[in-house]
C-alpha atoms as a PDB file:
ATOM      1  CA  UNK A   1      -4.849  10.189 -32.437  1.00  0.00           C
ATOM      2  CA  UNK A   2      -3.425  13.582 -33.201  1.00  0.00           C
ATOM      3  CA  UNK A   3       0.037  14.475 -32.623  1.00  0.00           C
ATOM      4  CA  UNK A   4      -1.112  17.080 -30.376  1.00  0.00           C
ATOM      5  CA  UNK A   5      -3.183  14.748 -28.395  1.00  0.00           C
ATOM      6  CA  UNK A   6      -0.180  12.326 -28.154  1.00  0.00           C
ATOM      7  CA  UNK A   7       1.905  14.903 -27.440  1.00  0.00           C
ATOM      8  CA  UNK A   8      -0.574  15.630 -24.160  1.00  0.00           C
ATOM      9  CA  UNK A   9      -0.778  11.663 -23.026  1.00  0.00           C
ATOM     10  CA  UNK A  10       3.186  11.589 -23.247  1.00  0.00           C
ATOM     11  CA  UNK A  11       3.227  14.918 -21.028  1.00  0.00           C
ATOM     12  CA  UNK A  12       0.532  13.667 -18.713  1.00  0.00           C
ATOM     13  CA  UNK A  13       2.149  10.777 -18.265  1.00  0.00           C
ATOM     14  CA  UNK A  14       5.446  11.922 -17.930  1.00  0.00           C
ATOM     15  CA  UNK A  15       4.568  13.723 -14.945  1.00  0.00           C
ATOM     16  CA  UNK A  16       2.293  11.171 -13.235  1.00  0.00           C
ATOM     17  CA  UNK A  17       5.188   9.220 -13.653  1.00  0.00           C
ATOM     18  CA  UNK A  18       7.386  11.868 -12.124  1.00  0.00           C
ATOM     19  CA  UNK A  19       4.846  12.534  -9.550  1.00  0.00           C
ATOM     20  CA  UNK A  20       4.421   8.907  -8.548  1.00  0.00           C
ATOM     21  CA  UNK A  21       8.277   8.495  -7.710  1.00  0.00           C
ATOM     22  CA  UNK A  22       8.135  12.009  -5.869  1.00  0.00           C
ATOM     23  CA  UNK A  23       5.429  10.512  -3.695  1.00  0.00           C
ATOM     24  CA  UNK A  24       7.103   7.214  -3.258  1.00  0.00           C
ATOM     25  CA  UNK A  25      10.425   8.887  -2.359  1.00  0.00           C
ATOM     26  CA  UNK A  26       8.716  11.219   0.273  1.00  0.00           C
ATOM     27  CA  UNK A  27       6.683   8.466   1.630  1.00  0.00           C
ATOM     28  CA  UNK A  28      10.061   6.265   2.067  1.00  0.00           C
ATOM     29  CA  UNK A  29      11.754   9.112   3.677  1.00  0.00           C
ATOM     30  CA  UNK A  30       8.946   9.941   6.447  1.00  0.00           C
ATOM     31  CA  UNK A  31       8.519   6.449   6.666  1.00  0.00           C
ATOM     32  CA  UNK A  32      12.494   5.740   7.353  1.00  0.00           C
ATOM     33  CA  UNK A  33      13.117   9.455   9.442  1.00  0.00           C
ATOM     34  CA  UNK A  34       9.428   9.095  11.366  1.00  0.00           C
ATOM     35  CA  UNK A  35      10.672   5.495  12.687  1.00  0.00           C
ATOM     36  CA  UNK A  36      14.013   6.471  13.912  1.00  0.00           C
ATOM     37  CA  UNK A  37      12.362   9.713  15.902  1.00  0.00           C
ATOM     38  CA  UNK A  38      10.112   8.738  19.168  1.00  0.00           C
ATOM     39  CA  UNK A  39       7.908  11.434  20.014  1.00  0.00           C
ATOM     40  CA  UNK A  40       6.960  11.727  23.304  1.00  0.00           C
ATOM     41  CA  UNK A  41       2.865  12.072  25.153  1.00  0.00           C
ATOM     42  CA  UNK A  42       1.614   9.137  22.828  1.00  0.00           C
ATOM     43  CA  UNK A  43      -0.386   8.326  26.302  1.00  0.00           C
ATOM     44  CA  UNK A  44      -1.688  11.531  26.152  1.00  0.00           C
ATOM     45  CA  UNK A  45      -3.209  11.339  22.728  1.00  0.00           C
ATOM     46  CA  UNK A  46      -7.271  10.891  22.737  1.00  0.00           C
ATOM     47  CA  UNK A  47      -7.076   7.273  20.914  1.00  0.00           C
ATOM     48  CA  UNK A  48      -4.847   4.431  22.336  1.00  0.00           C
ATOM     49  CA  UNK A  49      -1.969   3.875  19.813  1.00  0.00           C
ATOM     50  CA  UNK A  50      -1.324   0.870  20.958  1.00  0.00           C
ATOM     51  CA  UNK A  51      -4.391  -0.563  19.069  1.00  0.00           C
ATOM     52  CA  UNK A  52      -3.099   0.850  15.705  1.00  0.00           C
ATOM     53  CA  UNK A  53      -1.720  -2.452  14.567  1.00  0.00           C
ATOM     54  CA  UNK A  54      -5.195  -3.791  14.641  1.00  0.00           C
ATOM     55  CA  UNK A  55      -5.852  -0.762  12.720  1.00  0.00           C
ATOM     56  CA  UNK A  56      -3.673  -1.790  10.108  1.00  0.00           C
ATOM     57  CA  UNK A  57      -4.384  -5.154   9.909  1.00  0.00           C
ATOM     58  CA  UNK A  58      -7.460  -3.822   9.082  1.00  0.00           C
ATOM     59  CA  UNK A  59      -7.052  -1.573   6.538  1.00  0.00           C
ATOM     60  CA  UNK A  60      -4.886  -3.953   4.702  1.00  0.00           C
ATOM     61  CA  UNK A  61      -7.810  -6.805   4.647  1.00  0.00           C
ATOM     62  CA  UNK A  62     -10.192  -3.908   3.300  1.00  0.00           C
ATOM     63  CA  UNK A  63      -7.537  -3.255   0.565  1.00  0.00           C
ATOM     64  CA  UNK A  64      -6.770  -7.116  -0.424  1.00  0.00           C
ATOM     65  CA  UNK A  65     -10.748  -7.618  -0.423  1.00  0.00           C
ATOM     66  CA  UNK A  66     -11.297  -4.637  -2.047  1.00  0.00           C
ATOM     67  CA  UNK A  67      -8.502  -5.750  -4.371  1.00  0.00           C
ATOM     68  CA  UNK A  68     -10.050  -9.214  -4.870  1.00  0.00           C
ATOM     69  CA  UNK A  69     -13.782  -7.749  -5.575  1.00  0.00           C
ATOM     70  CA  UNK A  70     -12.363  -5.221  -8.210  1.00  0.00           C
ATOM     71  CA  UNK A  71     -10.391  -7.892  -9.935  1.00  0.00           C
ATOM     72  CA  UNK A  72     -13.868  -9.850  -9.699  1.00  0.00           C
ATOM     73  CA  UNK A  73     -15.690  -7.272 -11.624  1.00  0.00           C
ATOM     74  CA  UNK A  74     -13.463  -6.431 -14.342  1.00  0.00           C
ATOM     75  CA  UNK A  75     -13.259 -10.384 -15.013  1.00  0.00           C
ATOM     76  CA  UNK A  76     -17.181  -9.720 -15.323  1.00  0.00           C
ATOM     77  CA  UNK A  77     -17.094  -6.404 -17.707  1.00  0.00           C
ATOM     78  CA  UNK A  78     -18.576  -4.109 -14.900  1.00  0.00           C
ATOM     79  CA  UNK A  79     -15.759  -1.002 -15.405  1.00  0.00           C
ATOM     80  CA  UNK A  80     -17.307   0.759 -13.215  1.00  0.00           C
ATOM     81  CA  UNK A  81     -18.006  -1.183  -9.798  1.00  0.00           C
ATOM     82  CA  UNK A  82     -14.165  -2.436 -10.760  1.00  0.00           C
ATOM     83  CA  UNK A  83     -13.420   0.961 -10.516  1.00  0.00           C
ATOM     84  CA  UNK A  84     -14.799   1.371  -7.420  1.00  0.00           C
ATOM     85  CA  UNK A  85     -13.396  -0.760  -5.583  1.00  0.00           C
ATOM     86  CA  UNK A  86      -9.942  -0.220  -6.986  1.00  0.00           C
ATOM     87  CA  UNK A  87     -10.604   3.379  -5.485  1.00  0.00           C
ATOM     88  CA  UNK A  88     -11.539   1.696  -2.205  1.00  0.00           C
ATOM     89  CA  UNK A  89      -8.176  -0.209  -2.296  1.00  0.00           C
ATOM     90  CA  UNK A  90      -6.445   2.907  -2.869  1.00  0.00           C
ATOM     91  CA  UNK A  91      -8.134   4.795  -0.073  1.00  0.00           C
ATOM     92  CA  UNK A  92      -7.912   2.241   2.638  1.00  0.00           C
ATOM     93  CA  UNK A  93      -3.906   1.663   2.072  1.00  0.00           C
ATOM     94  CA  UNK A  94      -3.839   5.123   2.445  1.00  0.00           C
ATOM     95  CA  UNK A  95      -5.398   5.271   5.916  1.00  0.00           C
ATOM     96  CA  UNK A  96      -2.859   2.302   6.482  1.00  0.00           C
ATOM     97  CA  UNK A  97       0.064   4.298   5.044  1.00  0.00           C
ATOM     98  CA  UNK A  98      -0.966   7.554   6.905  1.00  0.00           C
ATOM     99  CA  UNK A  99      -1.684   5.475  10.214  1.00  0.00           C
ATOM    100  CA  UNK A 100       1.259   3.220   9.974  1.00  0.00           C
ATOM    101  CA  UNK A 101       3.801   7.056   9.635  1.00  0.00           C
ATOM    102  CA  UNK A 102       2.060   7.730  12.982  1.00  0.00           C
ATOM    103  CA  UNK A 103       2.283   4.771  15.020  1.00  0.00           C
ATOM    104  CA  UNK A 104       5.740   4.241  14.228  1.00  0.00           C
ATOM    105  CA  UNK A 105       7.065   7.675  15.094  1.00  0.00           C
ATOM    106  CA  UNK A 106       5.213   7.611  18.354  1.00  0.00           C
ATOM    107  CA  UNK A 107       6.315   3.856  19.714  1.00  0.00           C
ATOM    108  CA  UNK A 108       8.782   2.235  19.944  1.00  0.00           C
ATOM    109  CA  UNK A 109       9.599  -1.321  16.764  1.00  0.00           C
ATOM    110  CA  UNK A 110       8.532  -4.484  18.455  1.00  0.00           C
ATOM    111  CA  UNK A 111      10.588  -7.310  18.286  1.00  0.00           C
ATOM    112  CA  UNK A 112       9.317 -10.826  17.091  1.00  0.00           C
ATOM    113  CA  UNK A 113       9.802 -13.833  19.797  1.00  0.00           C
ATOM    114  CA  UNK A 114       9.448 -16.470  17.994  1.00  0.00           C
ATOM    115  CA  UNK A 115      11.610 -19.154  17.833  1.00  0.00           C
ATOM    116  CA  UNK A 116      12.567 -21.559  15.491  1.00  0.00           C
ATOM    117  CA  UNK A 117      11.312 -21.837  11.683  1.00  0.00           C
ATOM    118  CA  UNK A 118       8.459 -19.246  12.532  1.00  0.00           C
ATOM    119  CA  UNK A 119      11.089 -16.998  13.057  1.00  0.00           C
ATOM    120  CA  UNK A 120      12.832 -17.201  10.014  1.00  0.00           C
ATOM    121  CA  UNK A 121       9.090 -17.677   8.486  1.00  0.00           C
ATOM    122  CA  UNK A 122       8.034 -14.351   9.580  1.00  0.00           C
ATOM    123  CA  UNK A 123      11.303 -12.461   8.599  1.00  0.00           C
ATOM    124  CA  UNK A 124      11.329 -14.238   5.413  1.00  0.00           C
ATOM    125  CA  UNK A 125       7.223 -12.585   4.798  1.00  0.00           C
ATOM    126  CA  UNK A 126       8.075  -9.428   6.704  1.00  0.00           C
ATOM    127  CA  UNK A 127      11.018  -8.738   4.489  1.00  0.00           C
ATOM    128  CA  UNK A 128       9.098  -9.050   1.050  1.00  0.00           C
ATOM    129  CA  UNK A 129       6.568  -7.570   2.559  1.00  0.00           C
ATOM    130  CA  UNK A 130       8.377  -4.205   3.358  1.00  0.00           C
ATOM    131  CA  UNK A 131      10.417  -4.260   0.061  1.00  0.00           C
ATOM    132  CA  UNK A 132       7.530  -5.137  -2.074  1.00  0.00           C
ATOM    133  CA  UNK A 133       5.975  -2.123   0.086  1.00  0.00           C
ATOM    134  CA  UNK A 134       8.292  -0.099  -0.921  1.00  0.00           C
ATOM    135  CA  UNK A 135       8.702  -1.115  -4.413  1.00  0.00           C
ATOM    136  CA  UNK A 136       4.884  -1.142  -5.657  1.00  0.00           C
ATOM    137  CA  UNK A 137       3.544   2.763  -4.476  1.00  0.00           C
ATOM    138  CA  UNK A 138       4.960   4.515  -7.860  1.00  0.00           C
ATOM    139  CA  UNK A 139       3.148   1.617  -9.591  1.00  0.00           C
ATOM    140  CA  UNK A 140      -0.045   1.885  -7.961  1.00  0.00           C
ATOM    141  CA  UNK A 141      -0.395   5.058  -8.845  1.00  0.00           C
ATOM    142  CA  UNK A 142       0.996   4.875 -12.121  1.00  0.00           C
ATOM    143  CA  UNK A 143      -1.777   2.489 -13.006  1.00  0.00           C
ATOM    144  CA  UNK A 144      -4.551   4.334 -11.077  1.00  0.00           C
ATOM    145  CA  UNK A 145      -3.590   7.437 -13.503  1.00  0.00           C
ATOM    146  CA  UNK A 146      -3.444   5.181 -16.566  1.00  0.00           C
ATOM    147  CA  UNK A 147      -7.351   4.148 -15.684  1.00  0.00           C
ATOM    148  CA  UNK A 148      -8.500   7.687 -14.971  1.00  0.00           C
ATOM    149  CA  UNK A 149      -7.191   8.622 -18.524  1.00  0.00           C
ATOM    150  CA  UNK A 150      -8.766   6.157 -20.105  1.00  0.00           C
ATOM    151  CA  UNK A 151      -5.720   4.831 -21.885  1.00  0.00           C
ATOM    152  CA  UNK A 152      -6.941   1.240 -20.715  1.00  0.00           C
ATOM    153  CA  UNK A 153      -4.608  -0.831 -22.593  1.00  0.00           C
ATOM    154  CA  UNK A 154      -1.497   0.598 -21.009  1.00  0.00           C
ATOM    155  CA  UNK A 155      -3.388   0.529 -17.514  1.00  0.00           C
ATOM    156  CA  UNK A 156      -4.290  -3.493 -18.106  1.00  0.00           C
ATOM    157  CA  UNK A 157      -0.854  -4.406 -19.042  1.00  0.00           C
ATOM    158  CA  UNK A 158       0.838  -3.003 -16.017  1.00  0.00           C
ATOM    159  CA  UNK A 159      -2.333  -4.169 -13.906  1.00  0.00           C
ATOM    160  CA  UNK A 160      -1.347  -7.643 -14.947  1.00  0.00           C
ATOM    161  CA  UNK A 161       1.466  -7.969 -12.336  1.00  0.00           C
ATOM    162  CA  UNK A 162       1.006  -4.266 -10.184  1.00  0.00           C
ATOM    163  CA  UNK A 163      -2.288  -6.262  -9.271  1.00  0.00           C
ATOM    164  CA  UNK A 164      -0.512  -9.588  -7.303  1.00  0.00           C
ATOM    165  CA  UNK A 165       2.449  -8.087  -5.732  1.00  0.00           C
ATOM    166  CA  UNK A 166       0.023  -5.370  -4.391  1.00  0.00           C
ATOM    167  CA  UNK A 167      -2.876  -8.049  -3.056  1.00  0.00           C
ATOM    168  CA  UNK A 168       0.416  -9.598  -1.607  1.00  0.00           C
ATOM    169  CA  UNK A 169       1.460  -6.795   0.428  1.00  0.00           C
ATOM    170  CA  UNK A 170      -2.226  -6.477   1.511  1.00  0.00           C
ATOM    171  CA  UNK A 171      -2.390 -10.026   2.673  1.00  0.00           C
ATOM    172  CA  UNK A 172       1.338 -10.168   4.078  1.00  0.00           C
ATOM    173  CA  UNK A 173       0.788  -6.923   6.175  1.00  0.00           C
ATOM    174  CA  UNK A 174      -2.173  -9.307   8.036  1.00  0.00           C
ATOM    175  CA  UNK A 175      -0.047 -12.260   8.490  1.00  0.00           C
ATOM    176  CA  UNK A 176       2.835  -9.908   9.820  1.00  0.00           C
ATOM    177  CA  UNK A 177       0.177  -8.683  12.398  1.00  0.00           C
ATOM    178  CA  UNK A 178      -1.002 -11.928  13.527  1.00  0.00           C
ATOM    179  CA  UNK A 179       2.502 -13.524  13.715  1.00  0.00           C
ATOM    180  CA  UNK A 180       3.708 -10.280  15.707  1.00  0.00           C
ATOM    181  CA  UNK A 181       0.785  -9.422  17.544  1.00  0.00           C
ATOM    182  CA  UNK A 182       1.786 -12.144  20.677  1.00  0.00           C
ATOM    183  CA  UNK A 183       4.590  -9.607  21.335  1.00  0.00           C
ATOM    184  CA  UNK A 184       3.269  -6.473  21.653  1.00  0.00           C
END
């Protein structure tokens, strides 16, 4: 490579990276503000909010699967159907992230009422879950930008463990549902 074209890929870079934080900061601040403010006429809304957590429990299975079917097709050489479907994974945790600001600024948290080990079970996943949450959105992006500029080895090195912790949000954000859903 050139030195000017390095120079470019170290810009480009630099402010994906920069971009992917911004986003992940902004997201964690609506997020954090949006659940502390109720707004009120969520009854007078044209879709019933309270079946946004099936909603979300959907939209994280579409991203694990999607997840799981891109990882299948890399593992067979197909770049681009991986591709896809990485793209798919993006887009439906999106709907999740964009639905999830919404429901939780117009209702109110529920409370798990389980007792016993299944309580400290589901705090134990909904903690990690949450944190991880929180933790992965720069990367995801980071590596999403790393695969649309082609600089594949950097994207498949960070894919390596972006890839798990991400499928284990997706999957953990279903289990939350189920485990919660008795209470809502």
């Amino acid at each position: 490579m050139t030195d000017s074209v390095v120079k470019k890929t170290k810009r480009s870079n630099f402010l994906a990276n920069v971009v992917a934080i911004l986003i992940s900061v902004v997201v964690a601040g609506l997020v954090s503000v949006l659940a502390r403010t109720q707004f009120e006429g969520a009854d007078q809304l044209p879709w019933n909010v309270k079946a946004q957590p099936g909603f979300h429990a959907l939209m994280n299975s579409l991203t694990a699967l999607s997840l799981l079917i891109g990882f299948y097709f890399i593992k067979q050489g197909n770049r681009r159907a991986h591709a896809a479907s990485m793209v798919s994974g993006l887009v439906f945790s999106a709907f999740f992230l964009v639905s999830y600001v919404i429901y939780h600024s117009l209702t109110e948290s529920t409370s798990f009422g389980g007792e016993g080990v299944i309580k400290y079970v589901y705090y134990f996943i909904l903690v990690t879950h949450i944190i991880l949450a929180a933790l992965i959105l720069p990367f995801i992006l980071i590596t999403v930008h790393r695969a649309f500029t082609k600089q594949f080895a950097k994207h498949k090195a960070i894919s390596k463990w972006v890839f798990p912790i991400w499928l284990y949000v997706a999957i953990t954000g279903v289990v939350v549902y189920f485990l919660i859903r008795p209470y809502y």
